[in-house]
Protein backbone atom coordinates (compact mmCIF):
# COMPACT_ATOMS: atom_id res chain seq x y z
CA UNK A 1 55.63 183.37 109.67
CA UNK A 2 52.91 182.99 112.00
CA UNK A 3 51.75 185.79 114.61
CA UNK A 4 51.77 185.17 118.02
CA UNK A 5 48.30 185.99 119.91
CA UNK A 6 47.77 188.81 122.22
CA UNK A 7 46.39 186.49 125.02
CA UNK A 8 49.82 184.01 124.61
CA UNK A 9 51.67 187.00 124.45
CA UNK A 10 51.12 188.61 127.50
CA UNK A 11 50.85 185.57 129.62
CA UNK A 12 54.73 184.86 128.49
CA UNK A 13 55.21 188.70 129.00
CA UNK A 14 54.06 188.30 132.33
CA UNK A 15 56.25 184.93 133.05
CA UNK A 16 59.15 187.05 131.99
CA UNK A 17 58.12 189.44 134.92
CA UNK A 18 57.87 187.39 137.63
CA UNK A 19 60.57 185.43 139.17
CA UNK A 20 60.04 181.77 139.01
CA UNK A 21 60.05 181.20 142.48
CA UNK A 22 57.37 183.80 142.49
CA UNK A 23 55.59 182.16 140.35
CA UNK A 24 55.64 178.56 141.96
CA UNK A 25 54.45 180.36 145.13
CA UNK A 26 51.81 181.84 143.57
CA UNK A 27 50.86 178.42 141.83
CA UNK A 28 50.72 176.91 145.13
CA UNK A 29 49.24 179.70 146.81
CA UNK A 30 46.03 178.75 144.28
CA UNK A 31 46.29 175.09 144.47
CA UNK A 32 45.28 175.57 148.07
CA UNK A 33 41.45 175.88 146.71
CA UNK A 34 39.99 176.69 150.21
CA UNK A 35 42.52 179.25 151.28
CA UNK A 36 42.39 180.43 147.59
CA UNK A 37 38.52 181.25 147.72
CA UNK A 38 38.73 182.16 151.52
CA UNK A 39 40.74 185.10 150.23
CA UNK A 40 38.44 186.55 147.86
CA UNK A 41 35.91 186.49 150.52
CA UNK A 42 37.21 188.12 152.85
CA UNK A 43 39.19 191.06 150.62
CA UNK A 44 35.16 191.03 148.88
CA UNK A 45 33.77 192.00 152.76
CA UNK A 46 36.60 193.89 153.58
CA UNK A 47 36.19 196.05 150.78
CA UNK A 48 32.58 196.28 151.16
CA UNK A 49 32.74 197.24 154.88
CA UNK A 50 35.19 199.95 153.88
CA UNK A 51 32.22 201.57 152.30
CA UNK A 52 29.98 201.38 155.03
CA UNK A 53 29.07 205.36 154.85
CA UNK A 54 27.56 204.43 151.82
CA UNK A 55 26.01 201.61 152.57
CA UNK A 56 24.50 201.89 156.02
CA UNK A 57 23.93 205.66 156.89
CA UNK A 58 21.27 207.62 158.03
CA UNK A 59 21.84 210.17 156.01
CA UNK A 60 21.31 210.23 152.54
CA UNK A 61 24.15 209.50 149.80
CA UNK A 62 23.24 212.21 147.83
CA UNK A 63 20.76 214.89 147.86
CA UNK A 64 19.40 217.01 145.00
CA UNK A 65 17.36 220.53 145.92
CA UNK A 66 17.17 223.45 143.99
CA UNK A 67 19.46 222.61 141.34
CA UNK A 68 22.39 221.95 143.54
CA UNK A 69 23.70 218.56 144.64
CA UNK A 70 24.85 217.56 148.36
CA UNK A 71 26.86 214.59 150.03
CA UNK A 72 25.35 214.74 153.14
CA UNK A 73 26.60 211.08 153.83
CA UNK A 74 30.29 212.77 153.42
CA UNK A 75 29.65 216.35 154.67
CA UNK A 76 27.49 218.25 156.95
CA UNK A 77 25.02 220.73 155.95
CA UNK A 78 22.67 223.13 158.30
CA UNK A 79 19.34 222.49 157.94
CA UNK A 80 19.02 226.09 156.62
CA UNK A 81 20.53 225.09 153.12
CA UNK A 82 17.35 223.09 152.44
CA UNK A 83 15.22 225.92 153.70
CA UNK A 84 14.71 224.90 157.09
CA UNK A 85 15.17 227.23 160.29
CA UNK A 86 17.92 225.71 162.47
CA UNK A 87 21.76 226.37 161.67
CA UNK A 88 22.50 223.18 163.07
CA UNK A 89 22.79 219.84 161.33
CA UNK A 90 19.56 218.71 159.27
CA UNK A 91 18.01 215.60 160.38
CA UNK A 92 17.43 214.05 157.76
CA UNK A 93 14.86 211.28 159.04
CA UNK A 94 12.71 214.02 160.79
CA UNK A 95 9.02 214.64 158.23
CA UNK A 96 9.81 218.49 158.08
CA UNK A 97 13.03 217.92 156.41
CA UNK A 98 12.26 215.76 154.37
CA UNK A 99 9.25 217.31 153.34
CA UNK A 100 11.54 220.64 152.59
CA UNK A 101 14.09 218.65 150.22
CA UNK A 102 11.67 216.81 148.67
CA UNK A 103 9.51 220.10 147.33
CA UNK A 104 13.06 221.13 145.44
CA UNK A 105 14.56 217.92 144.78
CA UNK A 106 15.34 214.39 145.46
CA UNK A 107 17.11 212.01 147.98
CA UNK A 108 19.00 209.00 147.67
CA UNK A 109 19.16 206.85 150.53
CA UNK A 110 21.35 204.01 151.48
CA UNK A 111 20.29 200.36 151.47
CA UNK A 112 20.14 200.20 155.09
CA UNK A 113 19.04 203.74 155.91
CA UNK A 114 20.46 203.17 159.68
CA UNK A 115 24.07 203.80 160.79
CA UNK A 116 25.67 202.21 163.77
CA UNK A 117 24.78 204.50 166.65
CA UNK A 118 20.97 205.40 165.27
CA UNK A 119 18.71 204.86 167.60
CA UNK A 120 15.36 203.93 165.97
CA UNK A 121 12.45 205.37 167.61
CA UNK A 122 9.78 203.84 165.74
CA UNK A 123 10.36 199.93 166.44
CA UNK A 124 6.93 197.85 166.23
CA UNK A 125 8.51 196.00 169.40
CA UNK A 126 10.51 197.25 172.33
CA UNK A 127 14.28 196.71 171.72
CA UNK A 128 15.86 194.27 171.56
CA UNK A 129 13.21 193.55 168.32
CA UNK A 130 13.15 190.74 166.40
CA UNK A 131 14.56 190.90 162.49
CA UNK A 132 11.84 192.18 160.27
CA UNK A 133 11.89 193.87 156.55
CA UNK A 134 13.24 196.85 158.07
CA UNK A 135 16.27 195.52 160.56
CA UNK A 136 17.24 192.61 158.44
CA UNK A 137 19.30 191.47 161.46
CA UNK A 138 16.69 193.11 164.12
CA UNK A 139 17.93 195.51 166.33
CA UNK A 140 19.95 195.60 169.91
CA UNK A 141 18.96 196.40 173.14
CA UNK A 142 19.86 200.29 172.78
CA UNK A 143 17.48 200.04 169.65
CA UNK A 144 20.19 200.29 167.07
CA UNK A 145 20.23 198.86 163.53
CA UNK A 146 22.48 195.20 164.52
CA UNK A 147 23.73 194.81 160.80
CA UNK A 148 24.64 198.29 160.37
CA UNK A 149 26.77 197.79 163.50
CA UNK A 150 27.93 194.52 162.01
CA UNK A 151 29.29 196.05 159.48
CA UNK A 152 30.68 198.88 160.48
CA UNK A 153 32.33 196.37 163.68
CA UNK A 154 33.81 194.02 160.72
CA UNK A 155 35.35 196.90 159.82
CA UNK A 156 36.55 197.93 162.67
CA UNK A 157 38.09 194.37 163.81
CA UNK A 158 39.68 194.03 160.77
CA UNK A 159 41.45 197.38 159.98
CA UNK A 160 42.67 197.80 164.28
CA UNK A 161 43.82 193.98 163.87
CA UNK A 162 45.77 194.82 160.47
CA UNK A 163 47.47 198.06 162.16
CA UNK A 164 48.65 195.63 165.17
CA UNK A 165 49.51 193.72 162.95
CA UNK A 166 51.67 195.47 160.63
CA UNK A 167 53.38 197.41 164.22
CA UNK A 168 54.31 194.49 165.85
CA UNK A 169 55.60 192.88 163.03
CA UNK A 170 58.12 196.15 162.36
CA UNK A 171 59.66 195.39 165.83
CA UNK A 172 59.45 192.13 166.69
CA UNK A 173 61.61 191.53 163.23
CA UNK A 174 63.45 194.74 164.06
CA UNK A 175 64.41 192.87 167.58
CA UNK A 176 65.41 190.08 166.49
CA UNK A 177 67.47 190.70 163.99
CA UNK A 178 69.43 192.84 166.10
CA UNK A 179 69.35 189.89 168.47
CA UNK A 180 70.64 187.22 166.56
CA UNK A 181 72.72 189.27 163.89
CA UNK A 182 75.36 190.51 166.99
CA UNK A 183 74.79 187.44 169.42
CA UNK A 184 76.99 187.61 172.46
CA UNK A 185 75.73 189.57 175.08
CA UNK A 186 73.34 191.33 173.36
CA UNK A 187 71.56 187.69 172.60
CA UNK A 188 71.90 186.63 176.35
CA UNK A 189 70.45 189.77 177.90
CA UNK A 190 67.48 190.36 174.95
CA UNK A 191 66.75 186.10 175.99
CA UNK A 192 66.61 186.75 179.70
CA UNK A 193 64.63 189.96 179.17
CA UNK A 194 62.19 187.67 176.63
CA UNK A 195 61.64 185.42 179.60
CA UNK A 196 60.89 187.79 182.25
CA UNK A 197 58.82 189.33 179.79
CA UNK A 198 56.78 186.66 178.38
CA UNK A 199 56.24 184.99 181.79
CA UNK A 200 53.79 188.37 182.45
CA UNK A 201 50.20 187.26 182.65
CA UNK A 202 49.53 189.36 179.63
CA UNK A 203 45.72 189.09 179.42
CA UNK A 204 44.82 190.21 183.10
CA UNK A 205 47.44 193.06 182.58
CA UNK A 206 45.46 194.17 179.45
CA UNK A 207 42.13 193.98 181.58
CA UNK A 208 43.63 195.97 184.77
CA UNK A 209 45.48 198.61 181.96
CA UNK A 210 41.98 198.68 180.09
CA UNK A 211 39.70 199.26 183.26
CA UNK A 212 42.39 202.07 184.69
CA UNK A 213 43.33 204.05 181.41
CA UNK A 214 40.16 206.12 179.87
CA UNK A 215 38.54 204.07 177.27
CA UNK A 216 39.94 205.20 173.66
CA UNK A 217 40.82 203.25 170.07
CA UNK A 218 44.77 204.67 170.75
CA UNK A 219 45.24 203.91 174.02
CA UNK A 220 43.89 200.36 173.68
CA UNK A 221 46.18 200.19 170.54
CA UNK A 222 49.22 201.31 172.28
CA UNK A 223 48.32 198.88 175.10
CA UNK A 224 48.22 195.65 173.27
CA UNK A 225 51.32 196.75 171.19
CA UNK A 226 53.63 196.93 174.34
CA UNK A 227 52.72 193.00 174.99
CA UNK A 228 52.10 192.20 171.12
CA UNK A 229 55.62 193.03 169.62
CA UNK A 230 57.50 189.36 170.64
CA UNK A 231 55.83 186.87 168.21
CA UNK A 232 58.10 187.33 165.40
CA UNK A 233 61.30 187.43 167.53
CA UNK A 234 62.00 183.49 168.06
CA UNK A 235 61.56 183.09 164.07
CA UNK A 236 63.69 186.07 163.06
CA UNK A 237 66.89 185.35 165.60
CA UNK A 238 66.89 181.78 164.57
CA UNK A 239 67.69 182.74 160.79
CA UNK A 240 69.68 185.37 161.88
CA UNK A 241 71.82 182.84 164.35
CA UNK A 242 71.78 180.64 161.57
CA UNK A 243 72.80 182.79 158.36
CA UNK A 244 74.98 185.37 159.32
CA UNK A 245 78.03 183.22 159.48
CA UNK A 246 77.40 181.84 156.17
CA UNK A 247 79.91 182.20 153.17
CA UNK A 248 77.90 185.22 151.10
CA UNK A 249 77.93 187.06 154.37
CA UNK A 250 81.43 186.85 155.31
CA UNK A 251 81.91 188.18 151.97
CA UNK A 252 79.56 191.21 151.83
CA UNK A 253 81.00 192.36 155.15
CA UNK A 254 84.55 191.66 153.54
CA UNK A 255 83.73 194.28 150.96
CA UNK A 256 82.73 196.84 153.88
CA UNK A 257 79.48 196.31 153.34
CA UNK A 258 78.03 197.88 156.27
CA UNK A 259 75.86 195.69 159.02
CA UNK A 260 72.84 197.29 158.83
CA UNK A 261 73.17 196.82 154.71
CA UNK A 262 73.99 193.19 155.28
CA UNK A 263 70.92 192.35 158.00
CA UNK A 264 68.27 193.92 155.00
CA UNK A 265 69.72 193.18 152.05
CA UNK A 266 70.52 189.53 152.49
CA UNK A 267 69.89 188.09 155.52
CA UNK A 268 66.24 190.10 156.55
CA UNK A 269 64.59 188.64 152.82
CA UNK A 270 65.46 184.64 154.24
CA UNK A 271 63.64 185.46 157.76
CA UNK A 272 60.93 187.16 156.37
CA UNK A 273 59.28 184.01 154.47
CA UNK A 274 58.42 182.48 157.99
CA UNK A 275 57.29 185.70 159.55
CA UNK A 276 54.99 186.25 156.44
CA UNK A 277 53.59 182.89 156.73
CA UNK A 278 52.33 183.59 160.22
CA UNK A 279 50.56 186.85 159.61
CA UNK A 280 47.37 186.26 158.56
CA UNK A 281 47.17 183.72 162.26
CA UNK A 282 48.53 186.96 163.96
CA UNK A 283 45.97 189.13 163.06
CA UNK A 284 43.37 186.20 163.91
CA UNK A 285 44.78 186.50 166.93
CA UNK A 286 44.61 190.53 166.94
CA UNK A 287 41.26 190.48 166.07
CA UNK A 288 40.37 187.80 168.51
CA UNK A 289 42.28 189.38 171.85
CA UNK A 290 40.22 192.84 170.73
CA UNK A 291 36.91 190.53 170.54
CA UNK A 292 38.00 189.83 173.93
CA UNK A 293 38.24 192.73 175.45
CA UNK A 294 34.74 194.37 174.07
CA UNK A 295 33.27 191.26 175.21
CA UNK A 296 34.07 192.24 178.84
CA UNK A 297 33.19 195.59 178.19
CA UNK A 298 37.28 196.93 178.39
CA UNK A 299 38.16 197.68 174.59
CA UNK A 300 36.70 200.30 172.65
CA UNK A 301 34.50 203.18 174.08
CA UNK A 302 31.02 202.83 174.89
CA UNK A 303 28.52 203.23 172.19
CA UNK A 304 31.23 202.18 169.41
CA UNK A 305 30.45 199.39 166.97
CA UNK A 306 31.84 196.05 168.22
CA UNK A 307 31.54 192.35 167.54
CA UNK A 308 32.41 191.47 170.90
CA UNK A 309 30.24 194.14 172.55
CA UNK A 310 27.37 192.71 170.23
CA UNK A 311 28.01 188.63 171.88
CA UNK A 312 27.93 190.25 174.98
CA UNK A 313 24.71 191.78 174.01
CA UNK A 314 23.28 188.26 173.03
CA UNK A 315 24.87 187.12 176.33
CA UNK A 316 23.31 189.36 178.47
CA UNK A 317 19.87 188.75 176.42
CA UNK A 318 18.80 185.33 175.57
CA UNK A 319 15.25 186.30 174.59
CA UNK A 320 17.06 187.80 171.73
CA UNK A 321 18.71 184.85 170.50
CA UNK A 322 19.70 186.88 167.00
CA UNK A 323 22.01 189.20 168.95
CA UNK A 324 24.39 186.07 170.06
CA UNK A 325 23.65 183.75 166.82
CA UNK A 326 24.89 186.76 164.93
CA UNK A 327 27.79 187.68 166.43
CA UNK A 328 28.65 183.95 166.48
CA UNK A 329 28.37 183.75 162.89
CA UNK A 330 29.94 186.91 161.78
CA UNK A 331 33.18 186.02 164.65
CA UNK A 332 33.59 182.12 163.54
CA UNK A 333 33.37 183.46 159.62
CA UNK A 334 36.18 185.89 160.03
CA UNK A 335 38.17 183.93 161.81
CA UNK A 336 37.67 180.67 159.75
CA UNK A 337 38.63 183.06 156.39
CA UNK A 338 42.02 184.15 158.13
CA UNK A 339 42.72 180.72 159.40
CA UNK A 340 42.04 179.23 155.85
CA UNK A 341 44.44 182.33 154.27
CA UNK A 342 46.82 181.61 156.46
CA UNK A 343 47.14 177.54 155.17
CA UNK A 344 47.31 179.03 151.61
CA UNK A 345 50.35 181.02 152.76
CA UNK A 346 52.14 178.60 154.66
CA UNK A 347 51.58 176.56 151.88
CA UNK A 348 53.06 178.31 148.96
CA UNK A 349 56.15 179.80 151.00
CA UNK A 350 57.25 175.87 151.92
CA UNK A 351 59.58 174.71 149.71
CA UNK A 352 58.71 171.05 151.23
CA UNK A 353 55.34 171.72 149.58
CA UNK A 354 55.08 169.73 146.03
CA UNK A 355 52.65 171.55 143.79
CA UNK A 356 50.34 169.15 141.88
């Protein structure tokens, strides 16, 4: 009687686990190569943007002195615990300080010893310089580190256009549902409001909202979901419309299954393989609409790390043609990665789609 090996045995373990169709997705999800790599990318840069602290600070990861160790990259520490003179915040860059840490201990600095909003004061150029050993990237023309702020912006982007996301996708789904589940007049008014709605010049009312309302990360959030929360509608009513007078449904509601029970349990699963489909081109679109807006200097406050801020940047200073080539880049890259996820999706949740 022969053994079976560990490796063969868990892969049928985990076959037993997931669902065929599952796994046929999932097959097809990798036989899309370039949407298959794309994703590794960009979960690898998301990840390591979502350690910028340690990565691009101006403050030190971890500090050693007298015995004791610090995170002043994580916490913030008077310059009197390294036997300084001022109960405010040590500067860490400043000689004196360091001079004080380093006679009881050690410092470990981050790769790129700048964070997004340090101003460097000891450029060999006036800002905007040129990249150089120092600023990999160069710096902008407030003298700030440009990579630093490129990744700390990534971040940024990515995490604001995942929230949108995520909220719009609760009630556009939510909407339509309720819109195509109960028809009747409920459909006709929610299709008439839909049109007045989406006729709105959405764009210039995000630009008038933007320059009226004081600059903030919420109130720009809150702004873009009130004209963001329709894209999922069309897709979820049409199931809806379509499945709810089906056979299995007749029957669940015959059994006093409830209608809320009915809409998530087995009609919301059917509309939810197109919405998915479309979500990594929706937050494309999130990210792009907030590139947008920082571009024209009307999305996040002044001073905060921004990809569009930094084209503007290159816009408003061609000498410095590494401002503008590197926004470009980082832009294009990001959206190219989502664009290419978003294939891989649509891909393995078509059931047209013939895996090879």
């Amino acid at each position: 009687m022969t053994t079976m090996t560990p490796p063969l045995a868990e892969h049928r373990l985990l076959g037993m686990k997931i669902k065929p169709l599952t796994r046929r997705r999932i097959e097809k999800f990798r036989a899309n190569k370039r949407g298959y790599y794309s994703s590794f990318i960009f979960l690898g840069l998301l990840i390591f943007s979502l350690f910028a602290e340690v990565i691009a600070n101006d403050k030190p990861v971890l500090v050693s002195y007298q015995g004791g160790l610090y995170f002043p990259a994580f916490k913030t520490y008077p310059e009197t615990t390294f036997g300084g003179t001022f109960v405010t915040e040590a500067n860490y860059r400043s000689a004196y300080v360091r001079q004080k840490i380093e006679a009881g201990g050690w410092m470990i600095w981050p790769p790129i010893p700048f964070s997004y909003d340090t101003v460097i004061t000891d450029l060999p150029d006036p800002a905007p310089s040129a990249p150089d050993g120092v600023n990999w990237l160069g710096t902008d023309d407030g003298a700030r580190d440009v990579l630093a702020r490129v990744i700390y912006g990534f971040r940024i982007s990515v995490l604001f256009g995942f929230a949108l996301t995520i909220c719009t996708t609760i009630i556009g789904v939510l909407a339509g549902a309720v819109q195509g589940y109960f028809g009747g007049w409920t459909d006709l008014l929610f299709q008439r409001f839909l049109e007045i709605f989406g006729g709105l010049p959405t764009l210039y009312i995000l630009i008038i909202l933007s320059a009226i309302i004081p600059p903030s990360i919420i109130t720009l959030f809150v702004i873009m979901l009130i004209f963001g929360w329709t894209w999922p509608i069309g897709v979820v009513r049409t199931e809806f419309l379509r499945v709810r007078n089906l056979e299995y449904v007749r029957a669940a509601k015959a059994l006093g299954m409830s209608d809320w029970r009915v809409m998530v349990k087995h009609i919301l699963p059917n509309a939810m393989v197109t919405t998915l489909t479309l979500l990594p081109f929706t937050l494309s679109a999130s990210v792009g609409v907030l590139t947008a807006l920082d571009f024209l200097g009307l999305g996040l406050p002044p001073g905060s790390p921004s990809l569009g801020e930094l084209l503007s940047q290159g816009k408003n200073n061609l000498q410095a043609p590494w401002l503008g080539i590197t926004g470009f880049v980082v832009i294009a890259s990001l959206m190219v990665l989502l664009v290419f996820m978003g294939e891989a999706i649509r891909d393995a949740f078509d059931p047209r789609k013939v895996f090879k």
